[in-house]
N, C-alpha and C. Protein backbone atom coordinates (compact mmCIF):
# COMPACT_ATOMS: atom_id res chain seq x y z
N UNK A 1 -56.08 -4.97 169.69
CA UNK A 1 -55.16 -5.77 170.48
C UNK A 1 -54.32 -6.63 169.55
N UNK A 2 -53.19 -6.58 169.70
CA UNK A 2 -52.18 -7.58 168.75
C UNK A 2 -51.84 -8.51 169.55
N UNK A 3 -51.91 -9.59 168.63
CA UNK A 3 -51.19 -11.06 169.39
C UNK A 3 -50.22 -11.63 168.89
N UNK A 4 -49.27 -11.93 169.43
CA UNK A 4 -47.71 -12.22 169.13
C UNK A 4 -47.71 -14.03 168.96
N UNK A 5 -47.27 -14.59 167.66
CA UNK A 5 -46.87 -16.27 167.33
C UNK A 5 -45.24 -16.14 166.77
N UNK A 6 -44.84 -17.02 166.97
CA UNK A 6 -43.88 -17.69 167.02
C UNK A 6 -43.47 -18.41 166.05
N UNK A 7 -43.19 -18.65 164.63
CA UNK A 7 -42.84 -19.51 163.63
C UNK A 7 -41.95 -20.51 164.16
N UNK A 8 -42.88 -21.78 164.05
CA UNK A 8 -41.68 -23.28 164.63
C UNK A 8 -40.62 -23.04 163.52
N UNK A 9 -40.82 -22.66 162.25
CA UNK A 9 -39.70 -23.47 161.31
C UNK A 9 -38.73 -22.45 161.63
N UNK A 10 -38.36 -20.62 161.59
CA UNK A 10 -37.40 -20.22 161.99
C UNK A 10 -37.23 -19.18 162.97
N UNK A 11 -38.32 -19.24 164.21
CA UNK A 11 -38.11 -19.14 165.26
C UNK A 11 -38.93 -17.41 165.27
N UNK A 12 -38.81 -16.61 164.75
CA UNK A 12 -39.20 -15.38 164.28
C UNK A 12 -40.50 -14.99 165.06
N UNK A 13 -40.51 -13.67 165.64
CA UNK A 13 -41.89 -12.92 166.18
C UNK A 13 -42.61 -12.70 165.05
N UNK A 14 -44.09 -13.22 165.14
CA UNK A 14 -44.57 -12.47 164.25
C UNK A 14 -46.21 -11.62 164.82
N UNK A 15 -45.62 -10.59 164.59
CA UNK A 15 -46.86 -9.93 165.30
C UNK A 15 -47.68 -9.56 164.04
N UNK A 16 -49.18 -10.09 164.46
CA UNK A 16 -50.54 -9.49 163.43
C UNK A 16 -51.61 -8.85 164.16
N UNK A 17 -52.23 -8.14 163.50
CA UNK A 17 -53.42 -7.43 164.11
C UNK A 17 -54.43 -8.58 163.84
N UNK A 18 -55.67 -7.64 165.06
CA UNK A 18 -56.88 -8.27 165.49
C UNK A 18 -57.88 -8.43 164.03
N UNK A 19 -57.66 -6.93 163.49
CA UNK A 19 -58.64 -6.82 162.03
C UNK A 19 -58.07 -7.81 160.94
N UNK A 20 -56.86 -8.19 160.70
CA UNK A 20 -56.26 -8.91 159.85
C UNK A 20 -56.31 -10.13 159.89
N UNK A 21 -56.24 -10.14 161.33
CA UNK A 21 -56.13 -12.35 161.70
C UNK A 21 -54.79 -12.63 161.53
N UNK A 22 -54.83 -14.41 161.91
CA UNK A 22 -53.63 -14.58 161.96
C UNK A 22 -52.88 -14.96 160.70
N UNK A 23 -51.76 -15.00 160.46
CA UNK A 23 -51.30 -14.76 159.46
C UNK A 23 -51.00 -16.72 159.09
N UNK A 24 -51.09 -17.35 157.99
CA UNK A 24 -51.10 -18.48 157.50
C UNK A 24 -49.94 -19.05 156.98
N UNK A 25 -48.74 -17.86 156.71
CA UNK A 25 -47.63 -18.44 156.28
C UNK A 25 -46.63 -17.48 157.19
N UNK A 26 -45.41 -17.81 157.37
CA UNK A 26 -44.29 -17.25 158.17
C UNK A 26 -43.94 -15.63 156.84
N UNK A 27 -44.32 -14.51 157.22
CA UNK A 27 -43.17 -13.84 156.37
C UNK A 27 -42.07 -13.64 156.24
N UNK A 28 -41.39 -13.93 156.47
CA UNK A 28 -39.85 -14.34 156.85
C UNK A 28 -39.40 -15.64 156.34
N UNK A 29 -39.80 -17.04 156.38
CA UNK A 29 -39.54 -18.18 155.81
C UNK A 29 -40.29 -18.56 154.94
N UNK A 30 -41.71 -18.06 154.84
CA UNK A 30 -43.04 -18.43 154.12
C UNK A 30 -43.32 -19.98 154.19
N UNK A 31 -43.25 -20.64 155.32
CA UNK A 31 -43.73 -21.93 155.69
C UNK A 31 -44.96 -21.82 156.36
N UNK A 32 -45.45 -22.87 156.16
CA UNK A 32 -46.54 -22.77 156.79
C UNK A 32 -46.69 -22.68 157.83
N UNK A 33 -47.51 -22.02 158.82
CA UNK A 33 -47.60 -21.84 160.52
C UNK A 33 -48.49 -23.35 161.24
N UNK A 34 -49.30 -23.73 160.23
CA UNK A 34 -50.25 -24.58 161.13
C UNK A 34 -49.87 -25.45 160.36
N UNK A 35 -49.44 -26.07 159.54
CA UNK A 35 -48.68 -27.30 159.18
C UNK A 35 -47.43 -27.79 160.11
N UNK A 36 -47.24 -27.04 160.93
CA UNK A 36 -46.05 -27.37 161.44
C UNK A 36 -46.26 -28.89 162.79
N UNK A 37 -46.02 -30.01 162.63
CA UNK A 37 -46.20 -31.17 163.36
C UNK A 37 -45.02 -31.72 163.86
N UNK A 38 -45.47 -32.34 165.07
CA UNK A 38 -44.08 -32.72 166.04
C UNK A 38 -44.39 -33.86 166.13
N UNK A 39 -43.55 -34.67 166.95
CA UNK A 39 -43.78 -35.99 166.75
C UNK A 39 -43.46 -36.74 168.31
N UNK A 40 -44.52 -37.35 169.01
CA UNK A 40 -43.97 -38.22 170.40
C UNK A 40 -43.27 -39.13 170.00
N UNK A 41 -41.75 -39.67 170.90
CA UNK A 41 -41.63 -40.89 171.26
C UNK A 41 -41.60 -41.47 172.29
N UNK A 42 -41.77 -42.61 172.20
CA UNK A 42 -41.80 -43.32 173.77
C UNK A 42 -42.16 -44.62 173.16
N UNK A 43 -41.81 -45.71 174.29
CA UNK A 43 -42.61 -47.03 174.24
C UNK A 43 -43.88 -47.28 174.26
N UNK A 44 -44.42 -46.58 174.92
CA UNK A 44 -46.06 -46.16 175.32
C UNK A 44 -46.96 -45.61 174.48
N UNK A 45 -46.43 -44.69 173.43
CA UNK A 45 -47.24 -43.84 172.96
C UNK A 45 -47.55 -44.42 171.51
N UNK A 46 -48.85 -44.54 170.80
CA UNK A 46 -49.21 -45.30 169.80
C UNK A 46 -49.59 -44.13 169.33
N UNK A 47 -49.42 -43.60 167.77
CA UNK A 47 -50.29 -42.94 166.46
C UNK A 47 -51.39 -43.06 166.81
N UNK A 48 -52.02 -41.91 166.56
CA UNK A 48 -53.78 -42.27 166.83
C UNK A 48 -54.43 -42.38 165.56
N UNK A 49 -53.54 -42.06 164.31
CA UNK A 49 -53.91 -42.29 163.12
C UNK A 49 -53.28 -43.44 162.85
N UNK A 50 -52.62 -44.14 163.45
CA UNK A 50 -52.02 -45.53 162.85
C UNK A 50 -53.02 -46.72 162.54
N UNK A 51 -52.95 -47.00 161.08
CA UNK A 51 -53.69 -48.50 160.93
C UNK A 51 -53.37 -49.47 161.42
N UNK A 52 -54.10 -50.51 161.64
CA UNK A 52 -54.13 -51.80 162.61
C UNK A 52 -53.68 -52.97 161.12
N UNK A 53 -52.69 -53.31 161.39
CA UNK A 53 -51.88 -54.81 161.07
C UNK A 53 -52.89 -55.59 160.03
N UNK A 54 -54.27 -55.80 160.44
CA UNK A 54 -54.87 -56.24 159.40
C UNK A 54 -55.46 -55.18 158.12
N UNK A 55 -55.62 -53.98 158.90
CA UNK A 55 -56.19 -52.98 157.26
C UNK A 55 -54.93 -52.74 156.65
N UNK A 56 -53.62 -53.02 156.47
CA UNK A 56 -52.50 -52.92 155.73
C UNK A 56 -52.22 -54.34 155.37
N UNK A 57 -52.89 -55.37 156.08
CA UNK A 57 -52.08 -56.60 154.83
C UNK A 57 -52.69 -56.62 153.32
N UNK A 58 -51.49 -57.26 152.56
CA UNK A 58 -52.34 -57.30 151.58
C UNK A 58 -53.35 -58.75 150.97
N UNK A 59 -53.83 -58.93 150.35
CA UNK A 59 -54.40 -59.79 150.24
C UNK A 59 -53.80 -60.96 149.96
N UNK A 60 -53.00 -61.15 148.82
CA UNK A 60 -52.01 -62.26 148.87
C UNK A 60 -50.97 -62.91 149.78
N UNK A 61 -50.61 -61.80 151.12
CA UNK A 61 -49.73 -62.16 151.94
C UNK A 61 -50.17 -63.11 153.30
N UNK A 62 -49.26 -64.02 153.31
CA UNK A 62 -49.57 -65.18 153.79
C UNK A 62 -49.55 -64.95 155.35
N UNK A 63 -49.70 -66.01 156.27
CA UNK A 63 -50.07 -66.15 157.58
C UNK A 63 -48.46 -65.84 157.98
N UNK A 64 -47.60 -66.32 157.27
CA UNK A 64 -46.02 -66.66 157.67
C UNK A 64 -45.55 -64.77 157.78
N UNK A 65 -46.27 -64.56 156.41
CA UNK A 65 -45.21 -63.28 156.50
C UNK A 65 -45.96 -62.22 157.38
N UNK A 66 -47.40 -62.23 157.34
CA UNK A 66 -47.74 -61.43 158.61
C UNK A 66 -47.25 -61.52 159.64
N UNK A 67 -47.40 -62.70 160.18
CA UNK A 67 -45.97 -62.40 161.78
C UNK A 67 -44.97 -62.15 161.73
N UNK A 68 -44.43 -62.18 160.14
CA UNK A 68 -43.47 -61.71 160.49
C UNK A 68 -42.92 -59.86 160.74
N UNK A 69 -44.12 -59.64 159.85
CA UNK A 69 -44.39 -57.99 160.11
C UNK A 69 -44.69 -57.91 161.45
N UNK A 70 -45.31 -58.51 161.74
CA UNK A 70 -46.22 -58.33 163.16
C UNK A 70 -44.61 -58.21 164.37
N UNK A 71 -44.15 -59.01 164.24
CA UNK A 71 -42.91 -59.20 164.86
C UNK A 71 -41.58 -58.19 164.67
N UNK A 72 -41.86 -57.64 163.48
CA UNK A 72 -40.81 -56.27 163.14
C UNK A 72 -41.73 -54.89 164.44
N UNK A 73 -43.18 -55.03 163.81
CA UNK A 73 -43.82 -53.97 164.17
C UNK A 73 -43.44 -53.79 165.75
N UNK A 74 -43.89 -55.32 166.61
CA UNK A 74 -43.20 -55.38 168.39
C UNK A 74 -42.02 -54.84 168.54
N UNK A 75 -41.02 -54.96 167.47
CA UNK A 75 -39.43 -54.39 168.11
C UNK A 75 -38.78 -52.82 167.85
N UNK A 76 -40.18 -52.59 166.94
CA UNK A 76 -39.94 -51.37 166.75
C UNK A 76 -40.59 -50.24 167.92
N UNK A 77 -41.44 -51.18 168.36
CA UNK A 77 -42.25 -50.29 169.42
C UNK A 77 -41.54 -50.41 171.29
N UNK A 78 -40.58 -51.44 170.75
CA UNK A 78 -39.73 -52.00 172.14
C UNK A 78 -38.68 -51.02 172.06
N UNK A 79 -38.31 -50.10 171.03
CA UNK A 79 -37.47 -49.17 171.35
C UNK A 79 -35.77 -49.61 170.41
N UNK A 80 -35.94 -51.82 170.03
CA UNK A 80 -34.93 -52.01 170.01
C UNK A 80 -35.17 -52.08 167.80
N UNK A 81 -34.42 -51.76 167.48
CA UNK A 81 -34.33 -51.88 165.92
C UNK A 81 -32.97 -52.99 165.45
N UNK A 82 -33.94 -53.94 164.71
CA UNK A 82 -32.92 -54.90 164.52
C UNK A 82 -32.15 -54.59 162.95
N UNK A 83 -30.26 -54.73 162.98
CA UNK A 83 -29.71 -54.21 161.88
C UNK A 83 -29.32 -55.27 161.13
N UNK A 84 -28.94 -54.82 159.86
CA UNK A 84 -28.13 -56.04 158.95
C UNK A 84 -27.46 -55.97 158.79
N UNK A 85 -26.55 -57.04 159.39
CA UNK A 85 -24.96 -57.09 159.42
C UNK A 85 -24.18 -56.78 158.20
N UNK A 86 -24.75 -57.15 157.06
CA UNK A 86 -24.27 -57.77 155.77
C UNK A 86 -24.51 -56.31 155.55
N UNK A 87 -25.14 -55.24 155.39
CA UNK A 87 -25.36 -54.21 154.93
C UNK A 87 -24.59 -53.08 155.81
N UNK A 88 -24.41 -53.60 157.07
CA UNK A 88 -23.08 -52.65 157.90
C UNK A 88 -21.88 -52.95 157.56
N UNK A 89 -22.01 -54.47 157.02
CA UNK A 89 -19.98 -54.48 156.50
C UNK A 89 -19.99 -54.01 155.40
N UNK A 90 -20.69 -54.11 154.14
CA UNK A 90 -21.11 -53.65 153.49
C UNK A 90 -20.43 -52.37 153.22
N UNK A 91 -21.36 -51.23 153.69
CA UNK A 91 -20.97 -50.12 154.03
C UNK A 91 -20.10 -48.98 154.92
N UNK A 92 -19.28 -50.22 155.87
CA UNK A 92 -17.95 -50.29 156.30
C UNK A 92 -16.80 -50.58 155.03
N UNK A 93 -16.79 -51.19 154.61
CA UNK A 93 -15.91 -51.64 153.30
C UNK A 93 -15.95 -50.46 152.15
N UNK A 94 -17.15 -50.22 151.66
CA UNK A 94 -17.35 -48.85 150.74
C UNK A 94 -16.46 -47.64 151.61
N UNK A 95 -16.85 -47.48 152.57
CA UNK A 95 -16.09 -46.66 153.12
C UNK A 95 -14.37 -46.39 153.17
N UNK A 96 -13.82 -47.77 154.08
CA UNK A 96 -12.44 -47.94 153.57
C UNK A 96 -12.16 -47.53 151.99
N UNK A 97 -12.59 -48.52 151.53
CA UNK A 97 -11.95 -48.19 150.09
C UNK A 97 -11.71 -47.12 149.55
N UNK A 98 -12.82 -46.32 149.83
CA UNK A 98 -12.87 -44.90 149.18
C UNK A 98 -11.83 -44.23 149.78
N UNK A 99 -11.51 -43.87 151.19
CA UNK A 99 -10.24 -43.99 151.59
C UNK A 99 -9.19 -43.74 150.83
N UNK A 100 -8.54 -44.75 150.00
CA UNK A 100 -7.43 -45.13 149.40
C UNK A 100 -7.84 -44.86 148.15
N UNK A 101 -8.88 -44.41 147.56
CA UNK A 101 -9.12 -43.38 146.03
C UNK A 101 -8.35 -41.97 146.19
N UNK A 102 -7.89 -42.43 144.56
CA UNK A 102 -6.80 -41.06 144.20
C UNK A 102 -8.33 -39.85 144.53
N UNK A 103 -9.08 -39.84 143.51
CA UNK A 103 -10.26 -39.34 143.34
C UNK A 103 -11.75 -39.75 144.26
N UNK A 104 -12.57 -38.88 144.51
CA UNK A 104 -13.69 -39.61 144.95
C UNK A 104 -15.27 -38.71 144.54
N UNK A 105 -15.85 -39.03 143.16
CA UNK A 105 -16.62 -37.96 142.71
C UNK A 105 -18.06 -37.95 143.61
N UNK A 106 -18.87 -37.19 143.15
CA UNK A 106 -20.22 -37.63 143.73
C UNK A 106 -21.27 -38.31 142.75
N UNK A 107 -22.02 -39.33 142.97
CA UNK A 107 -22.93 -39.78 142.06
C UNK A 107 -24.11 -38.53 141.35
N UNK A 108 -24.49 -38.54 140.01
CA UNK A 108 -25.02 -37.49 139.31
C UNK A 108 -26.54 -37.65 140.00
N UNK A 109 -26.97 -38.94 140.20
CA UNK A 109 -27.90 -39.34 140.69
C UNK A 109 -28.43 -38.98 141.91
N UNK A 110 -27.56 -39.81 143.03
CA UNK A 110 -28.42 -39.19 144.26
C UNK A 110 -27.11 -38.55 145.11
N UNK A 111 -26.19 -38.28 144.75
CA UNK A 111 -25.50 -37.28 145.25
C UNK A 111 -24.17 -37.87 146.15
N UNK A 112 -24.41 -39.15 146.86
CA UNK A 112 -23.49 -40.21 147.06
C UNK A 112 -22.15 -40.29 146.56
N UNK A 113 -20.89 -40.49 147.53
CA UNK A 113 -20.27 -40.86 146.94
C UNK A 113 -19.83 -41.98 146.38
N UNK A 114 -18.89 -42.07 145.09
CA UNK A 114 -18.72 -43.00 144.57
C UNK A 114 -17.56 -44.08 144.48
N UNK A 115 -17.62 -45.30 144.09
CA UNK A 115 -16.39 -46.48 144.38
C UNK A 115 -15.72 -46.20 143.26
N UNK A 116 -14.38 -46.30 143.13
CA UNK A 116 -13.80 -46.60 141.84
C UNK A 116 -13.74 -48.37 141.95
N UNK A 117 -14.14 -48.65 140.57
CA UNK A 117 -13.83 -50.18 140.74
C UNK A 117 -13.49 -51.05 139.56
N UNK A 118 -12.89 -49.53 138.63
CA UNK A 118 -11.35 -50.61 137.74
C UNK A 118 -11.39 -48.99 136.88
N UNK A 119 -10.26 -49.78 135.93
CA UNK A 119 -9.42 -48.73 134.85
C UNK A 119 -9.68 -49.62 134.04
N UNK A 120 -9.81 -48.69 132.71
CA UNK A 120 -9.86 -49.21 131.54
C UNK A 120 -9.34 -48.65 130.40
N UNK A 121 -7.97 -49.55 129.23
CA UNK A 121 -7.53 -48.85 128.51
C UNK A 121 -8.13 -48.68 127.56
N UNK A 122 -8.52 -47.61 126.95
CA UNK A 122 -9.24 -47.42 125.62
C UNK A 122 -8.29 -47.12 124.62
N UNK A 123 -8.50 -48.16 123.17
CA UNK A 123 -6.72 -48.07 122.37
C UNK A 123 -7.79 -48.22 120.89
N UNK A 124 -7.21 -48.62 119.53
CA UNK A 124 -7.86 -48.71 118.73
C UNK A 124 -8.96 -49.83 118.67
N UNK A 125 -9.96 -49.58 119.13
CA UNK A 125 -10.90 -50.53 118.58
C UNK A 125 -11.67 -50.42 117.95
N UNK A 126 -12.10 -51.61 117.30
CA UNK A 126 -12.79 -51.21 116.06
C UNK A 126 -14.66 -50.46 116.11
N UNK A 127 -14.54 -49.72 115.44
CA UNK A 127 -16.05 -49.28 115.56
C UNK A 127 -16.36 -47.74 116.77
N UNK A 128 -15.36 -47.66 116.95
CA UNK A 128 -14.91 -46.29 117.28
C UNK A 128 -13.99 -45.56 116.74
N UNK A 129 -15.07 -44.48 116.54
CA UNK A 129 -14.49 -43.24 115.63
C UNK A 129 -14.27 -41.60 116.56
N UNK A 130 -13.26 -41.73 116.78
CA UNK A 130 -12.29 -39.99 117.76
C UNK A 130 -13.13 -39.01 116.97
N UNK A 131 -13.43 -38.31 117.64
CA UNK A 131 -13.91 -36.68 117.10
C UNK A 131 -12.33 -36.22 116.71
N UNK A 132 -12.08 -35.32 115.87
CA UNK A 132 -11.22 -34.13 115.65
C UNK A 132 -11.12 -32.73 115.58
N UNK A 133 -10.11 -32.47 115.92
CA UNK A 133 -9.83 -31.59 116.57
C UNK A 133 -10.26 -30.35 115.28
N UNK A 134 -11.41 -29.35 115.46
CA UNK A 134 -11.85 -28.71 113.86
C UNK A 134 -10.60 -28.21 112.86
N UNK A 135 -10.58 -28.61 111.80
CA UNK A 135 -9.32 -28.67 111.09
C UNK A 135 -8.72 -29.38 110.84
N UNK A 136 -8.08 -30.00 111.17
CA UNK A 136 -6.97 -31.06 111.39
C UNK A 136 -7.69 -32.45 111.56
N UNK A 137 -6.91 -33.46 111.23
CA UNK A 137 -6.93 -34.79 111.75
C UNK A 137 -6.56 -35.73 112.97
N UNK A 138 -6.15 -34.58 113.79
CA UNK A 138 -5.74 -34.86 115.33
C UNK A 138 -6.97 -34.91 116.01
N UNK A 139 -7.02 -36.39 116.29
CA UNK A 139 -8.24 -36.81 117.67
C UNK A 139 -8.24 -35.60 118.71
N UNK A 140 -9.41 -35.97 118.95
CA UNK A 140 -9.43 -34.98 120.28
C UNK A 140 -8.88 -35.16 121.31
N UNK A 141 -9.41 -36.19 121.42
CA UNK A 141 -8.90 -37.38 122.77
C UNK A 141 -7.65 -38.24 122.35
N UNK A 142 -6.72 -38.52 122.29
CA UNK A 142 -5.53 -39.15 121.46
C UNK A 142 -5.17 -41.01 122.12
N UNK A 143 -5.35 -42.07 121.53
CA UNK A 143 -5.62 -43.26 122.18
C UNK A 143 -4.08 -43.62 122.14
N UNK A 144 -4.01 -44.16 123.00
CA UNK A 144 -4.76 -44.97 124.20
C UNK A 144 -4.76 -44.28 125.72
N UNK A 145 -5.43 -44.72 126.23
CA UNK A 145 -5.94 -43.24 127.20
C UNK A 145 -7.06 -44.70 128.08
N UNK A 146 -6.96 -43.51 129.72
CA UNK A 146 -7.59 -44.65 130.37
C UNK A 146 -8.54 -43.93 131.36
N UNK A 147 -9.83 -44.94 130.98
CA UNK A 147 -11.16 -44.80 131.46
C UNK A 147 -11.08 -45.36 133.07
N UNK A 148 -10.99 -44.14 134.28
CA UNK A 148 -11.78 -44.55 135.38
C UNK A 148 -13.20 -45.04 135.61
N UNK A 149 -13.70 -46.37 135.78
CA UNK A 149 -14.66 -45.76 136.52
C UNK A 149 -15.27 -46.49 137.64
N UNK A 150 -16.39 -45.62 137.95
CA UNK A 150 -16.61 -45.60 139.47
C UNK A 150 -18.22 -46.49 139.10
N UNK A 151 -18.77 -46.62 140.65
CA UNK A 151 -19.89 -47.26 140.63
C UNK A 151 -20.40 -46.58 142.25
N UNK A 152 -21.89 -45.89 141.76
CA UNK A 152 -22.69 -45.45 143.25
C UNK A 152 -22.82 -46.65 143.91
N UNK A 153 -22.05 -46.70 145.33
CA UNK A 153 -22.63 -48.10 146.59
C UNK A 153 -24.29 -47.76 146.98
N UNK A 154 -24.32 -46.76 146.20
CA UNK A 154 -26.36 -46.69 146.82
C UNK A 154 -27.54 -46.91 146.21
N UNK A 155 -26.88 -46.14 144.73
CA UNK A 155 -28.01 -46.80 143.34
C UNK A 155 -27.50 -47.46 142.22
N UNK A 156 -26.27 -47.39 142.32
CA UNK A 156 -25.58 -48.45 141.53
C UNK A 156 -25.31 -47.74 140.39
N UNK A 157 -25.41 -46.37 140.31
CA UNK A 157 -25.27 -45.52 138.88
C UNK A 157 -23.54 -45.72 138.79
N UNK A 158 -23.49 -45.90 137.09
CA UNK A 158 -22.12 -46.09 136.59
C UNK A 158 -21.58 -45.17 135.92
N UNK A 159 -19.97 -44.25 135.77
CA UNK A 159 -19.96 -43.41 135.76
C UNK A 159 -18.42 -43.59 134.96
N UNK A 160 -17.77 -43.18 133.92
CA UNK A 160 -16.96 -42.88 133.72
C UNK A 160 -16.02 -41.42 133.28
N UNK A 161 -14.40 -41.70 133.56
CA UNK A 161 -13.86 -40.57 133.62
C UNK A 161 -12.93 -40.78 133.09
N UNK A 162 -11.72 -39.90 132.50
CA UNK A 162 -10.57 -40.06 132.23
C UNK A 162 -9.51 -40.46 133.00
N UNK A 163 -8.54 -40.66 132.76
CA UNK A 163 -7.71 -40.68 134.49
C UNK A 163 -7.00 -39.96 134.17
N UNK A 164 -6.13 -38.91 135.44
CA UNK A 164 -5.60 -37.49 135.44
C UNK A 164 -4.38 -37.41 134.35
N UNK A 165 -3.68 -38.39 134.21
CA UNK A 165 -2.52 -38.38 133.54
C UNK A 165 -3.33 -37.97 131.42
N UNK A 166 -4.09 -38.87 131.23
CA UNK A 166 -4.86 -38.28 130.21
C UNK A 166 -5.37 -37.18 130.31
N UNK A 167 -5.92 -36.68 131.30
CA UNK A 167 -6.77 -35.31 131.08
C UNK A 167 -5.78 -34.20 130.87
N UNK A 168 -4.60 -34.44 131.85
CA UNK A 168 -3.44 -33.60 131.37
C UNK A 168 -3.31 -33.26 129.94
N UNK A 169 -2.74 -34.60 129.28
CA UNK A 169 -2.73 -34.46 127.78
C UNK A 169 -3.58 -34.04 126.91
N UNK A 170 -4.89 -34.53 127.06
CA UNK A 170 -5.78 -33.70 126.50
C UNK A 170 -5.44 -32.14 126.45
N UNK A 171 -5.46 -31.43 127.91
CA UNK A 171 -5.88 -29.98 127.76
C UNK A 171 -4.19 -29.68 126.99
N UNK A 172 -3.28 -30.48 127.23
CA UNK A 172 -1.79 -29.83 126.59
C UNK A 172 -2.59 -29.96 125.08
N UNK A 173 -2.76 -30.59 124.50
CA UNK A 173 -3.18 -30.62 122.84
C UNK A 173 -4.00 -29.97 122.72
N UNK A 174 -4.81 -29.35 123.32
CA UNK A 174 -6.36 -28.58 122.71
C UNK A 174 -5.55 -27.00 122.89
N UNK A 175 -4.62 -27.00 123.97
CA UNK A 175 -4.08 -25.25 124.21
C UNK A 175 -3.21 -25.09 122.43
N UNK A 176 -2.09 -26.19 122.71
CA UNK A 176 -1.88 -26.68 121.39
C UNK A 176 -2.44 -26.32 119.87
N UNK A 177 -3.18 -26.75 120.05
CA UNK A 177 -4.18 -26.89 118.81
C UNK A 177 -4.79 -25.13 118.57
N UNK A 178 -5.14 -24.80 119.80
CA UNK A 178 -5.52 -23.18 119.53
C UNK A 178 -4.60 -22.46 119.09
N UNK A 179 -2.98 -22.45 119.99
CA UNK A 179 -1.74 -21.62 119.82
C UNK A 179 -1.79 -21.57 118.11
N UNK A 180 -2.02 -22.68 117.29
CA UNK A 180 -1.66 -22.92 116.13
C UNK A 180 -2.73 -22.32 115.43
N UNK A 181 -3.88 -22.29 115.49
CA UNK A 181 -4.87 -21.48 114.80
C UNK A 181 -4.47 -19.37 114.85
């Protein structure tokens, strides 16, 4: 007799025999079949694995800040979640701005996009030394030339770039530089 399951993760028949048993991973997605967990909500309905308020405090935390957990924990279970303003304008504002970017890269980090939040001319200064171009004494990069850069609004990773009018020049001198070899 064969009995027919259903893979939650991509929906798929999977029929196994009686001598074989049931099968433990999806062949088709290879997820697991009995790992697969759903989740109630409601006002009513409490975790039956959920710890109780006192086996999660920690030992140093005071009478003040337990209620005040205690008091997050009530509004979360009331259905209502309280927001931070400062972190919605916040991230209303990141938004605009980016907007009005010539460019808008993604952070290397967590994938986010990123703010531009200045230019910078890079000209002779001291203690920087240009690579050249092999052969010749022509910089690679030719100064003064100007550094975008940006900053992740999520992890704060900092990121610099050329700005387009340089990158132009660059690739004109390096085609340059080959034609002549």
């Amino acid at each position: 007799m064969e009995e027919t399951v259903v893979c939650p993760w991509c929906h798929t028949e999977i029929i196994w025999d009686e001598d074989l048993g049931p099968e433990d991973f999806c062949p088709h997605c290879e997820n697991e079949l009995k790992g697969y967990r759903t989740i109630q909500l409601g006002p009513d309905e409490a975790a039956d694995d959920e710890l109780s308020l006192e086996d999660e405090l920690l030992p140093d935390m005071t009478e003040e800040e337990a209620s005040e957990t205690e008091q997050a924990r009530e509004s979360e279970t009331t259905g209502f979640r309280q927001t931070n303003r400062t972190l919605l304008a916040y991230q209303a504002s990141v938004e605009r701005l980016m907007d009005h970017q010539e460019e808008v890269p993604e952070c290397p980090s967590c994938r986010e996009y990123m703010l531009e939040t200045g230019r910078q001319t890079v000209g002779d200064a001291p203690g920087y030394e240009p690579a050249k171009l092999p052969g010749t004494e022509q910089p690679l990069l030719a100064r003064p030339y100007v550094a975008v850069e940006y900053v992740c609004p999520t992890c704060f990773q900092v990121q610099h770039r050329i700005a387009m009018k340089d990158r132009e020049r660059m690739i004109r001198s390096l085609s340059e530089a080959l034609e002549r070899e």
